[in-house]
N, C-alpha and C. Protein backbone atom coordinates (compact mmCIF):
# COMPACT_ATOMS: atom_id res chain seq x y z
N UNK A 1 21.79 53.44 -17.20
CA UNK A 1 21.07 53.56 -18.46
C UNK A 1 19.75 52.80 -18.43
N UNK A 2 18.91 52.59 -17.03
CA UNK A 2 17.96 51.89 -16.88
C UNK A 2 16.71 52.37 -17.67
N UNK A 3 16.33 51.80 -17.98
CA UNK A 3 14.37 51.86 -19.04
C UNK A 3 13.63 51.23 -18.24
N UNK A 4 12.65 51.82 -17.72
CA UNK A 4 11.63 50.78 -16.79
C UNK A 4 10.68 50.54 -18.12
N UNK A 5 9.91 49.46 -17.75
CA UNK A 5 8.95 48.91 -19.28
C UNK A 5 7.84 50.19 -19.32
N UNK A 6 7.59 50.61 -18.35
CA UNK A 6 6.43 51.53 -18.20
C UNK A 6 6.58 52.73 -19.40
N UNK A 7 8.39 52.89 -19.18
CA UNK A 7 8.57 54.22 -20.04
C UNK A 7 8.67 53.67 -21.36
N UNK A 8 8.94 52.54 -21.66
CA UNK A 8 8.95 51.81 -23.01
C UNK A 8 7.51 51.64 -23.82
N UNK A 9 6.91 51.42 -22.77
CA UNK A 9 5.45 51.13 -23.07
C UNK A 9 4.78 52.58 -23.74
N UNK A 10 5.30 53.61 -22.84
CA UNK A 10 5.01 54.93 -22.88
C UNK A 10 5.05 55.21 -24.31
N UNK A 11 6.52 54.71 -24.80
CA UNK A 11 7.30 55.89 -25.80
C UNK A 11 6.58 54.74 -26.99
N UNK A 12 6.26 53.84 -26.75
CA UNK A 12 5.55 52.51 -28.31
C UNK A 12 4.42 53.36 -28.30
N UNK A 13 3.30 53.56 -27.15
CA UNK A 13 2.36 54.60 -27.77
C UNK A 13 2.50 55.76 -28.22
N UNK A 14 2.96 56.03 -27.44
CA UNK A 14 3.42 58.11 -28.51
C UNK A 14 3.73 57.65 -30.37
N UNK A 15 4.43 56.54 -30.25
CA UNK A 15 4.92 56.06 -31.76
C UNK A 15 3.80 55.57 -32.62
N UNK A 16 2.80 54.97 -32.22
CA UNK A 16 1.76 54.32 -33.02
C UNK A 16 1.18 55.32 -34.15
N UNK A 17 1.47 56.26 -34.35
CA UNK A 17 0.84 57.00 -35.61
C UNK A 17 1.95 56.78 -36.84
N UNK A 18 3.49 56.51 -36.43
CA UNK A 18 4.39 56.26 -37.03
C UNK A 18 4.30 54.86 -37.61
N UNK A 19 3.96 54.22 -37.07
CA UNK A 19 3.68 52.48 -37.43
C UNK A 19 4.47 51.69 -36.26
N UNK A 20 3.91 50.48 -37.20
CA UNK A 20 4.65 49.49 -35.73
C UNK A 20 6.19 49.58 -35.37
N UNK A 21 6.57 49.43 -34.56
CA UNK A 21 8.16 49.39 -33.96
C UNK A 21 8.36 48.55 -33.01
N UNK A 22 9.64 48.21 -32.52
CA UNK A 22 9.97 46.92 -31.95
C UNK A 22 10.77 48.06 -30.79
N UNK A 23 10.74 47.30 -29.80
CA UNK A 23 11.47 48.11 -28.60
C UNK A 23 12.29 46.35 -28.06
N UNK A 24 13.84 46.69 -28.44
CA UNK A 24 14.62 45.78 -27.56
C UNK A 24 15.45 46.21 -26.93
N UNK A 25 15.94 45.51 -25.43
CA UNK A 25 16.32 45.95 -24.46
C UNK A 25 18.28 45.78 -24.64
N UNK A 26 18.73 47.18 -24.47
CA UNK A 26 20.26 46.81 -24.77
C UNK A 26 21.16 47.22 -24.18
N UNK A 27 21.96 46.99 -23.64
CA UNK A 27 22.85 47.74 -22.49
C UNK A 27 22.21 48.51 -21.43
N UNK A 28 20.94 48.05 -20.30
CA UNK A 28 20.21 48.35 -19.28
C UNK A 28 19.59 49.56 -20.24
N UNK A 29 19.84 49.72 -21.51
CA UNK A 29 18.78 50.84 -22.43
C UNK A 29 17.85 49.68 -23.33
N UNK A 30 17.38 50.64 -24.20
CA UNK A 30 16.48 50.29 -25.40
C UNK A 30 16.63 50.61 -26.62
N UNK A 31 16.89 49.75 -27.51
CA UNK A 31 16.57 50.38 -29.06
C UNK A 31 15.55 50.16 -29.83
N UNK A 32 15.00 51.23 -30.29
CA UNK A 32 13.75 51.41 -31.24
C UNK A 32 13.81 50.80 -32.74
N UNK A 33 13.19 50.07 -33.13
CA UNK A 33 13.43 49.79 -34.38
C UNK A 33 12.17 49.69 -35.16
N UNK A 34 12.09 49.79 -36.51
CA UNK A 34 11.15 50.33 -37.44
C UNK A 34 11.61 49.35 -38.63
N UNK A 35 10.96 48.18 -38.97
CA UNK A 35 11.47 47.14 -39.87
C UNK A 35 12.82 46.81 -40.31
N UNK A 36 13.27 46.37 -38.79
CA UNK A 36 14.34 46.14 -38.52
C UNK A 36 15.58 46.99 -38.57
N UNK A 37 15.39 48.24 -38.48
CA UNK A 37 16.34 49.52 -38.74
C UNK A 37 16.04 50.47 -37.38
N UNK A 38 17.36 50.38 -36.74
CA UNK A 38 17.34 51.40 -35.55
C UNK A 38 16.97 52.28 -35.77
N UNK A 39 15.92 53.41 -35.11
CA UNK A 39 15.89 54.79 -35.62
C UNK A 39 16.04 55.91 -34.43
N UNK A 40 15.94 55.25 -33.26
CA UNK A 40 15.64 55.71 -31.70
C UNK A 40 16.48 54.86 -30.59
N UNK A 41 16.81 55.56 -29.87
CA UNK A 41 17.58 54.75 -28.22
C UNK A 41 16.91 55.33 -26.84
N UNK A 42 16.82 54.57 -26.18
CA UNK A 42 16.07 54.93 -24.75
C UNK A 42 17.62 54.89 -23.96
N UNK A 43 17.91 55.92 -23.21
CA UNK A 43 19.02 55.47 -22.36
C UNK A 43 18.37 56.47 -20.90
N UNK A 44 18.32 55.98 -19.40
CA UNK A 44 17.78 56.60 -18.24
C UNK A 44 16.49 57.65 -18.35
N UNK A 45 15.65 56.68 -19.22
CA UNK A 45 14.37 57.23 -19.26
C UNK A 45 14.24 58.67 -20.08
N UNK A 46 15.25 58.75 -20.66
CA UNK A 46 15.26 59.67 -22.31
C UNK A 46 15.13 59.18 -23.38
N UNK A 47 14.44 59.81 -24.49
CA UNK A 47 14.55 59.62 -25.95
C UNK A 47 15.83 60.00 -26.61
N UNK A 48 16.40 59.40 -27.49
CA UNK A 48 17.16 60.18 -28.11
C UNK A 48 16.88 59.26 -29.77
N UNK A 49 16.64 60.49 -30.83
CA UNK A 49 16.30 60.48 -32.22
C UNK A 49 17.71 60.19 -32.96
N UNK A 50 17.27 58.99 -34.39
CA UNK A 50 18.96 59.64 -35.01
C UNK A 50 19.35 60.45 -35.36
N UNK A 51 20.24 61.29 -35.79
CA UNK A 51 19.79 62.45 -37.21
C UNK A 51 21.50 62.58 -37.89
N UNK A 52 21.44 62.84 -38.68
CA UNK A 52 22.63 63.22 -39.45
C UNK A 52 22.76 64.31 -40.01
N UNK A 53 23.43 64.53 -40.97
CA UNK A 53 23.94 66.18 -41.42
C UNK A 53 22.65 66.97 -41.90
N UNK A 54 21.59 66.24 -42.71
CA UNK A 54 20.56 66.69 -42.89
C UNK A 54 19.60 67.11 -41.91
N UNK A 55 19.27 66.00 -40.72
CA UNK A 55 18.96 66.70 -39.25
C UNK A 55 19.23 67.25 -38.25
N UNK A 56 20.55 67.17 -37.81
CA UNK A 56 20.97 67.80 -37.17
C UNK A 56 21.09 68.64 -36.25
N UNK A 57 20.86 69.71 -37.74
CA UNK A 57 20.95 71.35 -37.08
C UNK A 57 19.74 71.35 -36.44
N UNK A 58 18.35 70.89 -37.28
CA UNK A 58 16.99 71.03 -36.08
C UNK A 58 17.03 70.83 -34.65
N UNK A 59 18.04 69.67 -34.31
CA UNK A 59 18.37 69.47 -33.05
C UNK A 59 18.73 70.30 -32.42
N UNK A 60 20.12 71.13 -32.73
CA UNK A 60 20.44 71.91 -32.18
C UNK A 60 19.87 73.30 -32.12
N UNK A 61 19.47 73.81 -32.98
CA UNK A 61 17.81 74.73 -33.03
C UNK A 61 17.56 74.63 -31.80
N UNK A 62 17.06 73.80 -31.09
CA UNK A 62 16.10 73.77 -30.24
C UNK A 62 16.85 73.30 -28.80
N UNK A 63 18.21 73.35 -29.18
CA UNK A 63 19.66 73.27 -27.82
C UNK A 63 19.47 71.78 -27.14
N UNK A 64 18.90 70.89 -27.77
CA UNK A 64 18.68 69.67 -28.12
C UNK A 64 20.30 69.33 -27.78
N UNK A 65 20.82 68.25 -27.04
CA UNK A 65 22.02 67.70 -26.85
C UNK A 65 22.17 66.11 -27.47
N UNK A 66 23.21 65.44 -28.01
CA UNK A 66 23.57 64.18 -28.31
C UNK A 66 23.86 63.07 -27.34
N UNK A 67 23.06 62.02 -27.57
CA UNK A 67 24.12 61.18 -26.68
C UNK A 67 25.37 60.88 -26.43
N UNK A 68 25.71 60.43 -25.39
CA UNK A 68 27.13 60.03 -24.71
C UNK A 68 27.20 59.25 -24.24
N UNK A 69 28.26 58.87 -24.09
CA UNK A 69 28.71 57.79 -23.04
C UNK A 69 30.07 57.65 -22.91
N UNK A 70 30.19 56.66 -21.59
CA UNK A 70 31.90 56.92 -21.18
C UNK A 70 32.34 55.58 -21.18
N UNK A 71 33.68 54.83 -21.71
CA UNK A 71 34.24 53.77 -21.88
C UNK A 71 35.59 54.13 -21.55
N UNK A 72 36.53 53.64 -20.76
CA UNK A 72 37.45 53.21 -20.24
C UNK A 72 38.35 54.83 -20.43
N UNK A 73 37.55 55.69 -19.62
CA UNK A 73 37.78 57.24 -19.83
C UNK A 73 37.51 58.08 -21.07
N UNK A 74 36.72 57.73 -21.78
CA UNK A 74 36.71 58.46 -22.67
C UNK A 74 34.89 58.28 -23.15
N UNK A 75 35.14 59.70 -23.56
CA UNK A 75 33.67 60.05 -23.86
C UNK A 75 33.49 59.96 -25.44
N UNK A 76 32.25 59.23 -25.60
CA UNK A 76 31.82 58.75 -27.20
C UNK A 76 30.43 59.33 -27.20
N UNK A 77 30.41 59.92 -28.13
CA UNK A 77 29.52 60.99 -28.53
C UNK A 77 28.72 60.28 -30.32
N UNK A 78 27.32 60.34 -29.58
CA UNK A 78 26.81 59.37 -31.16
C UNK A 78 25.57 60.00 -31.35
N UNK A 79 25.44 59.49 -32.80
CA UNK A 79 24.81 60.46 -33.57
C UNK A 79 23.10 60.17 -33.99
N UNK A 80 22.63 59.73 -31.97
CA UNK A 80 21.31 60.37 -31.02
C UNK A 80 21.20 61.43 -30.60
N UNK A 81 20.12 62.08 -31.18
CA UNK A 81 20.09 63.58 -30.20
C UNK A 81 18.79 63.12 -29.38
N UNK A 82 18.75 63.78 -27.86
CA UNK A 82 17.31 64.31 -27.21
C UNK A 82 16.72 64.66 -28.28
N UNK A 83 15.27 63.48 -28.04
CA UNK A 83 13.88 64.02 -28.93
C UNK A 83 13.59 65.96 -28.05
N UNK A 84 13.02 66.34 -28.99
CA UNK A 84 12.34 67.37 -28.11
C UNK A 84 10.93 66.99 -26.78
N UNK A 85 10.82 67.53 -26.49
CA UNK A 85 10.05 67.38 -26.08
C UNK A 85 8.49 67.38 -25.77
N UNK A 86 8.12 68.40 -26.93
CA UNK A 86 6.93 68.66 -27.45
C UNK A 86 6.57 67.02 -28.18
N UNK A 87 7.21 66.16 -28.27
CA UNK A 87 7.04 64.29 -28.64
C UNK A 87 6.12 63.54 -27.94
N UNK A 88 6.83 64.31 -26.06
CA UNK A 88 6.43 63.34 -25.65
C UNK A 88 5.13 63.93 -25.20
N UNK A 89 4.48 64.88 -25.63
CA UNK A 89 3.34 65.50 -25.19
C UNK A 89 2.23 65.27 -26.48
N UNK A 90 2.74 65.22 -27.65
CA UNK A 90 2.03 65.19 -28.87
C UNK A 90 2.48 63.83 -29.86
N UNK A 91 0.94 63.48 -30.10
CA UNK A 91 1.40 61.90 -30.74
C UNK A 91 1.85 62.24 -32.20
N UNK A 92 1.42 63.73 -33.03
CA UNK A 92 1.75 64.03 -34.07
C UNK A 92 3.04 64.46 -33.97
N UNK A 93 3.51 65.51 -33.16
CA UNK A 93 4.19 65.78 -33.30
C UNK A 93 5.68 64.67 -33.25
N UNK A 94 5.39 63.39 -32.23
CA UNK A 94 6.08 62.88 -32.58
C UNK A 94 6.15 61.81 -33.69
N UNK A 95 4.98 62.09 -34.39
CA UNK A 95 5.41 61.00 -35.74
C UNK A 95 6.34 61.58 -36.69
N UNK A 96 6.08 62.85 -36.83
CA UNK A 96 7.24 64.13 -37.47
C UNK A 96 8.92 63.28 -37.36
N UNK A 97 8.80 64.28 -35.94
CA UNK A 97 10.44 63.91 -35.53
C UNK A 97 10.80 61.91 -35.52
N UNK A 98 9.83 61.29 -35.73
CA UNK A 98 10.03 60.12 -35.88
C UNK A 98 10.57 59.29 -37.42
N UNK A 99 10.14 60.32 -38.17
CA UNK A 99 10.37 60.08 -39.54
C UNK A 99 11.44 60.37 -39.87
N UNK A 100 11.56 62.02 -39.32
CA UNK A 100 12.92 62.10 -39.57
C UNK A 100 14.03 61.24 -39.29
N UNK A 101 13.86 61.01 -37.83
CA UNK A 101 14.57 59.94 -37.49
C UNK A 101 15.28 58.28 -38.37
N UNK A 102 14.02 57.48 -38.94
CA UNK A 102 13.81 56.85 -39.44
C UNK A 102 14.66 56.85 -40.75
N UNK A 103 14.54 58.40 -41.92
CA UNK A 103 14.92 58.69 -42.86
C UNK A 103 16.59 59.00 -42.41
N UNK A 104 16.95 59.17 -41.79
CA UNK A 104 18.67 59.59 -41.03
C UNK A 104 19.28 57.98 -41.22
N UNK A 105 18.78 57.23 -40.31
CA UNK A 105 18.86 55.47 -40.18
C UNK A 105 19.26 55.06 -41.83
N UNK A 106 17.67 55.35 -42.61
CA UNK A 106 17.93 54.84 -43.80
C UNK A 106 19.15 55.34 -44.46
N UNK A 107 19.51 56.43 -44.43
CA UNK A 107 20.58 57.33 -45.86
C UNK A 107 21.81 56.72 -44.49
N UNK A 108 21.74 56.10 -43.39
CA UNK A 108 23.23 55.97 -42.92
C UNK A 108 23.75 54.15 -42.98
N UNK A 109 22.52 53.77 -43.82
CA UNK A 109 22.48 51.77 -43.67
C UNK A 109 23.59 51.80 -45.06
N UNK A 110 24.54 51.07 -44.79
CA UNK A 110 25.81 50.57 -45.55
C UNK A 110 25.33 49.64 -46.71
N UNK A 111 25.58 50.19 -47.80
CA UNK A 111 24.98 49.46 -49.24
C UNK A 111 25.72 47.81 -48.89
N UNK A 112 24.52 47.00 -48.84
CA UNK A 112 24.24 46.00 -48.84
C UNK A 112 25.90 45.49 -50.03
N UNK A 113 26.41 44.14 -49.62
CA UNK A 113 27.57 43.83 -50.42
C UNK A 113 27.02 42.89 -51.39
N UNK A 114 27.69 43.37 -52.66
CA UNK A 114 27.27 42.43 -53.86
C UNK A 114 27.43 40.86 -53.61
N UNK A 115 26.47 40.57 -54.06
CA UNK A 115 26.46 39.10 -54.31
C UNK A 115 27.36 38.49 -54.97
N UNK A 116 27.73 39.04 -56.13
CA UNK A 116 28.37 38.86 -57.26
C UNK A 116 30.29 38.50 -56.65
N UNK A 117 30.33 37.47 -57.63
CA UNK A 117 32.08 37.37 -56.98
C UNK A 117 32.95 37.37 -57.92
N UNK A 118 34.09 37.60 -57.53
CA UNK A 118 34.96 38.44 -58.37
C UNK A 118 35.78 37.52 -59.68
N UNK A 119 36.01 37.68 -60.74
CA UNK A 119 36.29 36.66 -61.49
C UNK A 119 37.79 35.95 -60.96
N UNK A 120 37.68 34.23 -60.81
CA UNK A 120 38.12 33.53 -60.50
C UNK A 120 39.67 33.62 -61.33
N UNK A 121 40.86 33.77 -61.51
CA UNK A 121 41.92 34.09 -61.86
C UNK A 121 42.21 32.46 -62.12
N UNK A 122 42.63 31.93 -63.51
CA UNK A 122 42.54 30.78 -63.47
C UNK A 122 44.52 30.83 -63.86
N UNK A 123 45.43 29.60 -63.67
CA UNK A 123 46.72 29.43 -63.71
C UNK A 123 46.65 29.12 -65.36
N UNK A 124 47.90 29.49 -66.29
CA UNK A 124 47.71 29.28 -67.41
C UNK A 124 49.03 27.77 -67.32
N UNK A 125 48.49 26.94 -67.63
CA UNK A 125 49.28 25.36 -67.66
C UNK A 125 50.41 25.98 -69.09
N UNK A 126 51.52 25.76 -68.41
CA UNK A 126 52.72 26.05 -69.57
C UNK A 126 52.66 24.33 -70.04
């Protein structure tokens, strides 16, 4: 799942029309992040976008495949697809599929837990 910096370096410029992003290095891959919210993974010098039920199907439109990976025989299948590839040729085009990306991340971030705590159950003294 190696990322040489070159291709990291690569994929931060193609992104600069999207805004700034952070590229950290994670399991011999990379994750993309966009104020502090994953939106992208580098794994053996591929892109792969998030997308969810709303993106998806575009992915597959275009026969676009998901990431994988294999753990102690078994294959885990997550919910990165291959950017297209018209991304890595066009800086617009990948601010597009970058948003989308971005917007998938947001609608999948787990509502933050209330602050608020639960009323204290006090013993009634007989």
């Amino acid at each position: 799942m190696a990322a040489s910096a070159e291709y990291l370096d690569f994929i931060k410029e193609q992104l600069s029309g999207f805004g700034p992003v952070t590229v950290r290095r994670m399991f011999g891959g990379a994750g993309i992040f966009r104020d502090g919210l994953m939106f992208a993974l580098i794994a053996d010098e591929t892109l792969y976008l998030k997308a969810d039920d709303a993106s998806q199907k575009e992915f597959e439109a275009l026969s676009l495949s998901p990431f994988t990976y294999g753990k102690g025989g078994k294959r885990t299948v997550m919910s990165y697809w291959r950017a297209p590839e018209a991304c890595l040729d066009d800086g617009d085009e990948m601010t597009g599929w970058a948003r989308k990306a971005f917007a998938a991340a947001l609608r999948a971030q787990k509502p933050a837990k209330s602050a608020e705590r639960k009323p204290v159950r006090r013993r009634r003294s007989d």
